[in-house]
Protein backbone atom coordinates (compact mmCIF):
# COMPACT_ATOMS: atom_id res chain seq x y z
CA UNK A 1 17.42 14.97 -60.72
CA UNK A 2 14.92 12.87 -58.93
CA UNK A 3 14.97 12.84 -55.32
CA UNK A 4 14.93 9.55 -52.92
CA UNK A 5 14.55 8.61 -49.34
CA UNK A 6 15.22 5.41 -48.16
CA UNK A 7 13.19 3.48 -46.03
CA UNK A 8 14.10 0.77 -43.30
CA UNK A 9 12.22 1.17 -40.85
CA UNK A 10 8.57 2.90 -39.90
CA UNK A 11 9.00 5.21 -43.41
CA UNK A 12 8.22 1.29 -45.07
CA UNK A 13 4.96 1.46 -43.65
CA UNK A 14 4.30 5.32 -42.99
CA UNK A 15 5.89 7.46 -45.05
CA UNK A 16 3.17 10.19 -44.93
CA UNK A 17 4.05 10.93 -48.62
CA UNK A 18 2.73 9.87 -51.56
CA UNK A 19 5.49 9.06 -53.65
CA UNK A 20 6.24 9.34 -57.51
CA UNK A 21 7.76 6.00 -57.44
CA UNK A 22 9.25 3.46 -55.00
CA UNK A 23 10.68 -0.15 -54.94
CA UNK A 24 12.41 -2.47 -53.00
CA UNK A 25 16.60 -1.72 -52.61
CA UNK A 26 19.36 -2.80 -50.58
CA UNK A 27 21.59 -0.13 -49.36
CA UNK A 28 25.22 -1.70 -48.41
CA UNK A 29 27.50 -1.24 -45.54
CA UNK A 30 24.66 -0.75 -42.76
CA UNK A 31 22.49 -3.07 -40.77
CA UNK A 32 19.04 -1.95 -39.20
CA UNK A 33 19.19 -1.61 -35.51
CA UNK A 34 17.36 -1.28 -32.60
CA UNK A 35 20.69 1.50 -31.71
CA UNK A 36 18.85 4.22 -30.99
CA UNK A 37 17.12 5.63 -27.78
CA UNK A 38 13.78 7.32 -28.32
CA UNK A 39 12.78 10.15 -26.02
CA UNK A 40 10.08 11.90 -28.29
CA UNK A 41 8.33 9.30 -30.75
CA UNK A 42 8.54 5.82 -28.78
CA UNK A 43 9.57 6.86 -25.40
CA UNK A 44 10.35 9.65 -23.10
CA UNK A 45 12.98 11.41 -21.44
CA UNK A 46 12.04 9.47 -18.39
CA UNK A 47 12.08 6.06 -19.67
CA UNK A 48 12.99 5.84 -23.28
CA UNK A 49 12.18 3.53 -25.83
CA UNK A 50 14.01 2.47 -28.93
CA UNK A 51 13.88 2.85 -32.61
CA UNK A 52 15.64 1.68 -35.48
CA UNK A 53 18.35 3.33 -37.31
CA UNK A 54 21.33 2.15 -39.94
CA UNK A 55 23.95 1.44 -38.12
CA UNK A 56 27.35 1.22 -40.23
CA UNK A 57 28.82 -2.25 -40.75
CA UNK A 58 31.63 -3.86 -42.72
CA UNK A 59 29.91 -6.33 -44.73
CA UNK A 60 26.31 -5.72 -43.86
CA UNK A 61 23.81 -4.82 -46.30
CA UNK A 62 19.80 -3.44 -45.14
CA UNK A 63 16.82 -4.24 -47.61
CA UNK A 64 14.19 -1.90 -47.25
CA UNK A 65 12.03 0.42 -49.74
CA UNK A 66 13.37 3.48 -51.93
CA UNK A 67 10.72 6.32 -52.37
CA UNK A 68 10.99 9.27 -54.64
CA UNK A 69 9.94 12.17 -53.77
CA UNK A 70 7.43 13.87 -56.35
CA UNK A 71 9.16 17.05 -57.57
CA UNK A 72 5.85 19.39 -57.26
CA UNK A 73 6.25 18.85 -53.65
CA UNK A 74 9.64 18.35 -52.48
CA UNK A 75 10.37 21.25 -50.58
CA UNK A 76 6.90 20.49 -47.69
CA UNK A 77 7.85 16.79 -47.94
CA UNK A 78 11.60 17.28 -47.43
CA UNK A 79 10.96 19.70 -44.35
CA UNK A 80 8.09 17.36 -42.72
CA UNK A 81 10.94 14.28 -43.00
CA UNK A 82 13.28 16.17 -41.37
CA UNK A 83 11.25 17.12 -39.16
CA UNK A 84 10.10 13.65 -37.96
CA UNK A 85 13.23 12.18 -38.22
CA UNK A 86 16.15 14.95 -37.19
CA UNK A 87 13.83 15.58 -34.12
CA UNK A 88 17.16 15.11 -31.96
CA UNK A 89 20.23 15.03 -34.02
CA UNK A 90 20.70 11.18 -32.93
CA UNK A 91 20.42 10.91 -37.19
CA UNK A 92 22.34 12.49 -39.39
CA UNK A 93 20.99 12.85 -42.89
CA UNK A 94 23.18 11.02 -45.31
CA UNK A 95 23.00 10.29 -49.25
CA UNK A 96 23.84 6.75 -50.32
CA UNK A 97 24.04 4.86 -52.74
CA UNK A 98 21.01 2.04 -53.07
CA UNK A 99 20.57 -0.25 -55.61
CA UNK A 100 16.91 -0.92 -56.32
CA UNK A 101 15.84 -4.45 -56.92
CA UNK A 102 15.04 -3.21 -60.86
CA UNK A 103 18.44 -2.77 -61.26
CA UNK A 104 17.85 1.13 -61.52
CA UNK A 105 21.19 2.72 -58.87
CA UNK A 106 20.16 5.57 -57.33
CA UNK A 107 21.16 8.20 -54.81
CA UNK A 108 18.79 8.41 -51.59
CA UNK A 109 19.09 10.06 -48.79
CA UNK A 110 18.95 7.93 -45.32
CA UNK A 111 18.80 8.30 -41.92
CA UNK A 112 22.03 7.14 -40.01
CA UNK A 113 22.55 7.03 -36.74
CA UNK A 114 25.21 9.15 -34.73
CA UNK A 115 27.66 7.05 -32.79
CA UNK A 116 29.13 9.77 -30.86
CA UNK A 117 25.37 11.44 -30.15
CA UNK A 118 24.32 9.89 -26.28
CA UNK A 119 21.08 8.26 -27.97
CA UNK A 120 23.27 5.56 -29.70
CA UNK A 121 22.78 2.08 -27.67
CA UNK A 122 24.58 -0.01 -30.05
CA UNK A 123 25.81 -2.75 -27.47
CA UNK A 124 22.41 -3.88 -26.26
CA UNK A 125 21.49 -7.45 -26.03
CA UNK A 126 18.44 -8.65 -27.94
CA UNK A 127 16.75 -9.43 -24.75
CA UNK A 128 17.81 -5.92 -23.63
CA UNK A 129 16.05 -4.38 -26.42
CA UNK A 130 12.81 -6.41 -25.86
CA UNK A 131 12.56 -5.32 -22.18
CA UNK A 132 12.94 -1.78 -23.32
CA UNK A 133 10.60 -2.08 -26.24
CA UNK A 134 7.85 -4.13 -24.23
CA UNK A 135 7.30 -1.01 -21.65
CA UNK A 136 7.98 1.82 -23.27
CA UNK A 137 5.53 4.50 -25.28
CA UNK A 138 6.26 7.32 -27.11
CA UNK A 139 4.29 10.40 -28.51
CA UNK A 140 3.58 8.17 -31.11
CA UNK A 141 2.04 5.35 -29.32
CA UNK A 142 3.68 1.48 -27.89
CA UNK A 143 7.51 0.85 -29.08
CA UNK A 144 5.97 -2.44 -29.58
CA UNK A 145 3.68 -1.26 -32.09
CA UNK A 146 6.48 0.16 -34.26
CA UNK A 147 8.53 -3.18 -34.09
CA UNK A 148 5.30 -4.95 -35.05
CA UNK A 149 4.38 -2.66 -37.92
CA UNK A 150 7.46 -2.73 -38.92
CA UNK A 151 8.39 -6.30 -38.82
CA UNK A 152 5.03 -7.25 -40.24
CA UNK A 153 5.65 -5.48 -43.09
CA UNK A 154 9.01 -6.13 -43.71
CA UNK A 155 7.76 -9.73 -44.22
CA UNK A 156 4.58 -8.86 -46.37
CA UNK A 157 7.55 -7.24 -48.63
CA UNK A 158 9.75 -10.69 -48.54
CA UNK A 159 12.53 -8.89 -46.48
CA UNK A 160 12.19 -9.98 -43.12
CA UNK A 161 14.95 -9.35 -41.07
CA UNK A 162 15.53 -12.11 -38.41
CA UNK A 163 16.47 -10.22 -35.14
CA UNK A 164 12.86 -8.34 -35.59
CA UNK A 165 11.09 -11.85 -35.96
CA UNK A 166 13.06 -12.88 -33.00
CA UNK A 167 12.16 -9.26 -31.18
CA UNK A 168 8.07 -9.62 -31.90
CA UNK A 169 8.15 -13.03 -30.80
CA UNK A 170 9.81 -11.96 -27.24
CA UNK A 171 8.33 -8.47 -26.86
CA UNK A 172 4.75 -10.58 -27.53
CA UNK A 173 5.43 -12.85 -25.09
CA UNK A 174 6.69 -10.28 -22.53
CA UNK A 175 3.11 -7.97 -22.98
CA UNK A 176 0.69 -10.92 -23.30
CA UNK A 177 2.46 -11.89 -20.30
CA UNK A 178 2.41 -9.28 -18.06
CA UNK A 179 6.25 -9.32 -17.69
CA UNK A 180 6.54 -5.12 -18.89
């Protein structure tokens, strides 16, 4: 049984695997979200930043990219996702159904965000998250560099996901600016 992640957010564009195979799915009932408060990667305890996670949603639907894991080296690439994204139990690890655009179904696992866990920020304006995502860095360099990556590739991929658009156009405007 072949083993899948699913990826929505910075995994699209770095998911420091190789993988066996991979294509573009939808994975129903969540949305992608700026929800989540980042202390470690994109921010700090001090001031954090925020990353994406799927947030559940009746009637929402996220298009991102399915990878599978290569079988020779699940167990290292399993524990080094984990690792990166379990770093503060805001996640919990989930498998889900995802359709791939093929028409192959399979079972991935995804990252979904915690609603009870105090890193969930699901009520925060767009403008909110822009402010927060303008200033903030991370051990893993400018939140504004992981909504650009990931935006930018989202729309090399022909998913582009409007609030992002809408969120590099602001958090652009806010750095070149000086407004941080």
């Amino acid at each position: 049984m072949a083993t899948w992640v699913f990826g929505y957010g910075s995994l699209i564009w770095n998911p420091e695997f190789t993988p066996a195979d991979r294509g573009l799915a939808t994975l129903d009932g969540y949305q992608r979200s700026f929800c989540m408060t980042s202390i470690h990667h994109r921010g700090s305890p001090e001031e954090p930043g925020l990353v994406l996670a799927l947030d559940a949603a009746a009637g929402a639907f996220c298009r991102g990219v399915a990878f599978q894991i290569p079988k020779a080296d699940e167990a290292p690439i399993l524990a080094a996702l984990r690792e990166r994204e379990l770093v503060s139990s805001a996640y919990r690890e989930e498998v889900l159904p995802v359709a791939l655009d093929d028409g192959r179904q399979v079972e991935a696992l995804a990252y979904v965000v915690d609603r009870a866990h105090p890193q969930y920020t699901g009520s925060l304006t767009l403008e909110d998250q822009a402010q927060i995502i303008a200033r903030c860095h991370g051990g893993k360099g400018p939140n504004s560099d992981y909504l650009w990556q990931t935006a930018q590739h989202l729309t090399q991929l022909g998913i582009g996901d409007a609030d992002l658009d809408h969120l590099s156009v602001r958090v652009r405007d806010i750095v070149d600016n000086g407004l941080a």
